[in-house]
Protein backbone atom coordinates (compact mmCIF):
# COMPACT_ATOMS: atom_id res chain seq x y z
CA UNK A 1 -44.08 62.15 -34.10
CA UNK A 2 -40.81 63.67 -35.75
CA UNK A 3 -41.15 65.09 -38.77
CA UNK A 4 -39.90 64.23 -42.19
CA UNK A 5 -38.25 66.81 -44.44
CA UNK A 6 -38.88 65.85 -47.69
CA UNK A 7 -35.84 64.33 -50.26
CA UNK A 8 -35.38 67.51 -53.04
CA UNK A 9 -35.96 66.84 -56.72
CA UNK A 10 -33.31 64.57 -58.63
CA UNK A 11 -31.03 66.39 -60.77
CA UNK A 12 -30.31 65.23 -64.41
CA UNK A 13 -26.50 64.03 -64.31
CA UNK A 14 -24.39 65.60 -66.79
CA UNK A 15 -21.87 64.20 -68.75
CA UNK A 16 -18.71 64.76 -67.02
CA UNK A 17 -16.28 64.08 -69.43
CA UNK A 18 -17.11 66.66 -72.31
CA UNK A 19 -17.39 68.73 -68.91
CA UNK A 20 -13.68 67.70 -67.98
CA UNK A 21 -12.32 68.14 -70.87
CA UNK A 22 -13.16 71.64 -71.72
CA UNK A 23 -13.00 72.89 -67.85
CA UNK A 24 -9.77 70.83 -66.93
CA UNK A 25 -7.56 73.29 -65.12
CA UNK A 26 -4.03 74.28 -66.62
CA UNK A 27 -1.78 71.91 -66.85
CA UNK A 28 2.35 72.43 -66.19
CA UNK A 29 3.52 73.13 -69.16
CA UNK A 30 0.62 76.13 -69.47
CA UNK A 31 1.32 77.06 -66.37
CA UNK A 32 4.92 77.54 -67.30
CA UNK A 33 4.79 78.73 -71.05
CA UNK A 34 1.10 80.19 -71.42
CA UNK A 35 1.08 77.16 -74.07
CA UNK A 36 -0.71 74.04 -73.75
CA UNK A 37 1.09 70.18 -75.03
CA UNK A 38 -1.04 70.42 -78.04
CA UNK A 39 0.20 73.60 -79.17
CA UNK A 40 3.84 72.80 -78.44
CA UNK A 41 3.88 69.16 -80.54
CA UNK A 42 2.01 70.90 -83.42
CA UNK A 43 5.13 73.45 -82.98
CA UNK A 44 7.64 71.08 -83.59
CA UNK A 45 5.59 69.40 -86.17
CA UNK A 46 5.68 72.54 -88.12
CA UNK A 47 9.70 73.13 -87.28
CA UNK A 48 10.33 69.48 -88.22
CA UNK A 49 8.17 70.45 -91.58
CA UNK A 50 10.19 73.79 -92.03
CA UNK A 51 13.91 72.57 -91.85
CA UNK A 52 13.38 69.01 -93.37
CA UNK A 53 13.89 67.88 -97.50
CA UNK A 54 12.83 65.22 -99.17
CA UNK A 55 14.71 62.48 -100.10
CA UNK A 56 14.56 59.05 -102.68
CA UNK A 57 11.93 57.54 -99.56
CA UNK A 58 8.62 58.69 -99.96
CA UNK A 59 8.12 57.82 -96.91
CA UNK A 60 10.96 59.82 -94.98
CA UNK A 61 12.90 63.23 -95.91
CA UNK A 62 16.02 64.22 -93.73
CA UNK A 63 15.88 67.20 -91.70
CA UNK A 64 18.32 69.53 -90.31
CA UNK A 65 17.36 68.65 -86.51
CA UNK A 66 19.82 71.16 -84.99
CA UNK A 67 17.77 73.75 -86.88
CA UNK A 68 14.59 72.23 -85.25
CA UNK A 69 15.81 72.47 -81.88
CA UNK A 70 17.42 76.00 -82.21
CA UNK A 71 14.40 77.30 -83.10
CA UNK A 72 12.41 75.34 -80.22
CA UNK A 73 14.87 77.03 -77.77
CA UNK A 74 13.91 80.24 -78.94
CA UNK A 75 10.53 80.01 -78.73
CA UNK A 76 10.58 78.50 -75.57
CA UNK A 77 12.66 82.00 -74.49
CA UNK A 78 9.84 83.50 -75.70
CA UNK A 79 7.57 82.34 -73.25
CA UNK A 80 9.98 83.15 -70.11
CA UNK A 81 8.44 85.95 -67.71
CA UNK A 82 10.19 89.46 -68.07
CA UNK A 83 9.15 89.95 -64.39
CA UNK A 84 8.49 87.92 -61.63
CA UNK A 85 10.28 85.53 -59.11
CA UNK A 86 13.17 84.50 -59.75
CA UNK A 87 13.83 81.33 -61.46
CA UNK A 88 16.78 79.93 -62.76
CA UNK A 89 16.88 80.22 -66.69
CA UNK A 90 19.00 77.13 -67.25
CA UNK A 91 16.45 74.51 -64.91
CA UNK A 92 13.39 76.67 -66.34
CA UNK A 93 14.60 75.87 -70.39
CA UNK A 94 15.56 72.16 -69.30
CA UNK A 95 12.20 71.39 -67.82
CA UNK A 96 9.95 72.88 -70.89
CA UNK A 97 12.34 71.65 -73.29
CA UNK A 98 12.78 68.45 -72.12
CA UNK A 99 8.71 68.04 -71.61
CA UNK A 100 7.96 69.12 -75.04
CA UNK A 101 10.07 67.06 -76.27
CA UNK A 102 9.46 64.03 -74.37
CA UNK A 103 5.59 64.91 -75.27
CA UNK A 104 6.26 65.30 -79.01
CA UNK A 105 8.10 61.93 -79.11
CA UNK A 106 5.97 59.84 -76.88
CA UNK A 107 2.73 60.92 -78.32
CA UNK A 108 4.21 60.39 -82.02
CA UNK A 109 5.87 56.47 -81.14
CA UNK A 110 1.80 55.98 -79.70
CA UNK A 111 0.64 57.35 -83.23
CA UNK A 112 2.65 55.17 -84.81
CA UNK A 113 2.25 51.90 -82.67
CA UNK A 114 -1.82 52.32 -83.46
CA UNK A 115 -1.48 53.68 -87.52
CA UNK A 116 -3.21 50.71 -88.71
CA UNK A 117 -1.41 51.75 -91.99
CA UNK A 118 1.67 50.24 -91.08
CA UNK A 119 3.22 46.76 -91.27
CA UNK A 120 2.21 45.09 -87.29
CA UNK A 121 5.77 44.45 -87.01
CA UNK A 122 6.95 47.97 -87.30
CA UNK A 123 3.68 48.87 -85.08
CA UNK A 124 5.19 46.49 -82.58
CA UNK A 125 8.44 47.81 -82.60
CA UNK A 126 7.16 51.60 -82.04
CA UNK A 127 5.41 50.17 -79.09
CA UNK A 128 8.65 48.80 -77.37
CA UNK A 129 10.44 51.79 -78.81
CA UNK A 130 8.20 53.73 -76.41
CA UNK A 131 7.69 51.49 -73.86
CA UNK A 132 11.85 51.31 -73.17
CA UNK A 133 11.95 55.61 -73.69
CA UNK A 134 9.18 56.00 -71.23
CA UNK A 135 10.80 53.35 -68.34
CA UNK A 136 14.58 54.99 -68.85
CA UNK A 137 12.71 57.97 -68.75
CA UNK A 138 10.80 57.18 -65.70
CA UNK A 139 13.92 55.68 -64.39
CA UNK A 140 15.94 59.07 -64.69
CA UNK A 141 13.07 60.93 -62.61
CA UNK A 142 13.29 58.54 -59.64
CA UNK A 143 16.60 57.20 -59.60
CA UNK A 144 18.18 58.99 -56.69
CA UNK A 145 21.82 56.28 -56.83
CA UNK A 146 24.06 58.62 -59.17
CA UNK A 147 22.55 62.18 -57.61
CA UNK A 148 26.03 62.54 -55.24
CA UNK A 149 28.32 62.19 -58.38
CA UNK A 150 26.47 64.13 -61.12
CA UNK A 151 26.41 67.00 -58.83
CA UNK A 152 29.63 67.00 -56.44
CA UNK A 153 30.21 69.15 -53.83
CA UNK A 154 26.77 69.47 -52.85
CA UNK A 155 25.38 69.13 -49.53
CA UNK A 156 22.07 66.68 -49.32
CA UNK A 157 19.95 66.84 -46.52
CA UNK A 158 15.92 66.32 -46.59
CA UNK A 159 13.86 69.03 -46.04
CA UNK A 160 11.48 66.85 -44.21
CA UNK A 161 13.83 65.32 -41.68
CA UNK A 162 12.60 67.22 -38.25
CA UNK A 163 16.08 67.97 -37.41
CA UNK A 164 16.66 69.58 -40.86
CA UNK A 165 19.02 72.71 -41.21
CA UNK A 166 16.98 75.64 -41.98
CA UNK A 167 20.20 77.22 -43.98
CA UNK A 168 20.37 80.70 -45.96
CA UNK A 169 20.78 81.00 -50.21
CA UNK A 170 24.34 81.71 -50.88
């Protein structure tokens, strides 16, 4: 007669998502800038708040946006590696920029399509608002058709093709 090992105790489950959310694992932008999405829109929050006036709306002052986005660059310099690999400063500060930035105004069009403060209209409107910004947005990550004529003169080949040219950095 076989023997039969006996089943170990059950273990209480734990609840995975106050888990997740405080062990998640660094995302890009932290990876990149030592600075997670939170702290970069609440940095442009406080930029926007710096270099803006108030005007006749009390619902709207004007702000000197170059200003904001001067300062963003800089502190996005900030955060570049003295040392390291190599990495091309121009791609590095489009990439960050460009994420914060998309962040900052995605997040904010959501906050404003849910404010139940606002007229529905307008609600609806920040909802399409975002909707067309994050498809043209999506659109300019995957759309491969103008590639050949932003960039001329360079040579495309994939790097997974088998008979792929294993060239040399010039």
């Amino acid at each position: 007669m076989a023997k039969v090992k006996p089943k170990p105790p059950r273990r209480k489950r734990k609840n995975k998502t106050k888990e997740h959310s405080r062990e998640r694992s660094a995302s890009w932008i932290e990876l990149m800038t030592a600075k997670d999405a939170k702290w970069w829109v609440a940095k442009v929050q406080t930029l926007i708040a710096k270099h803006s006036k108030p005007t006749k709306n009390p619902w709207h002052g004007t702000t000197k946006t170059g200003m904001v986005i001067a300062e963003l660059t800089n502190e996005v310099q900030k955060t570049f590696p003295r040392k390291g690999p190599a990495y091309d400063g121009n791609m590095r500060m489009a990439s960050v920029l460009s994420y914060v930035l998309a962040v900052f105004y995605l997040r904010l069009h959501r906050a404003k399509s849910y404010d139940p403060r606002r007229p529905v209209k307008a609600r609806q409107a920040a909802y399409w608002s975002r909707l067309h910004y994050a498809t043209a947005l999506f659109m300019a990550v995957v759309d491969e058709s103008m590639d050949a004529e932003m960039f001329p003169g360079q040579n495309w080949e994939s790097p997974w093709d088998p008979r792929t040219t294993d060239g040399y950095f010039v």
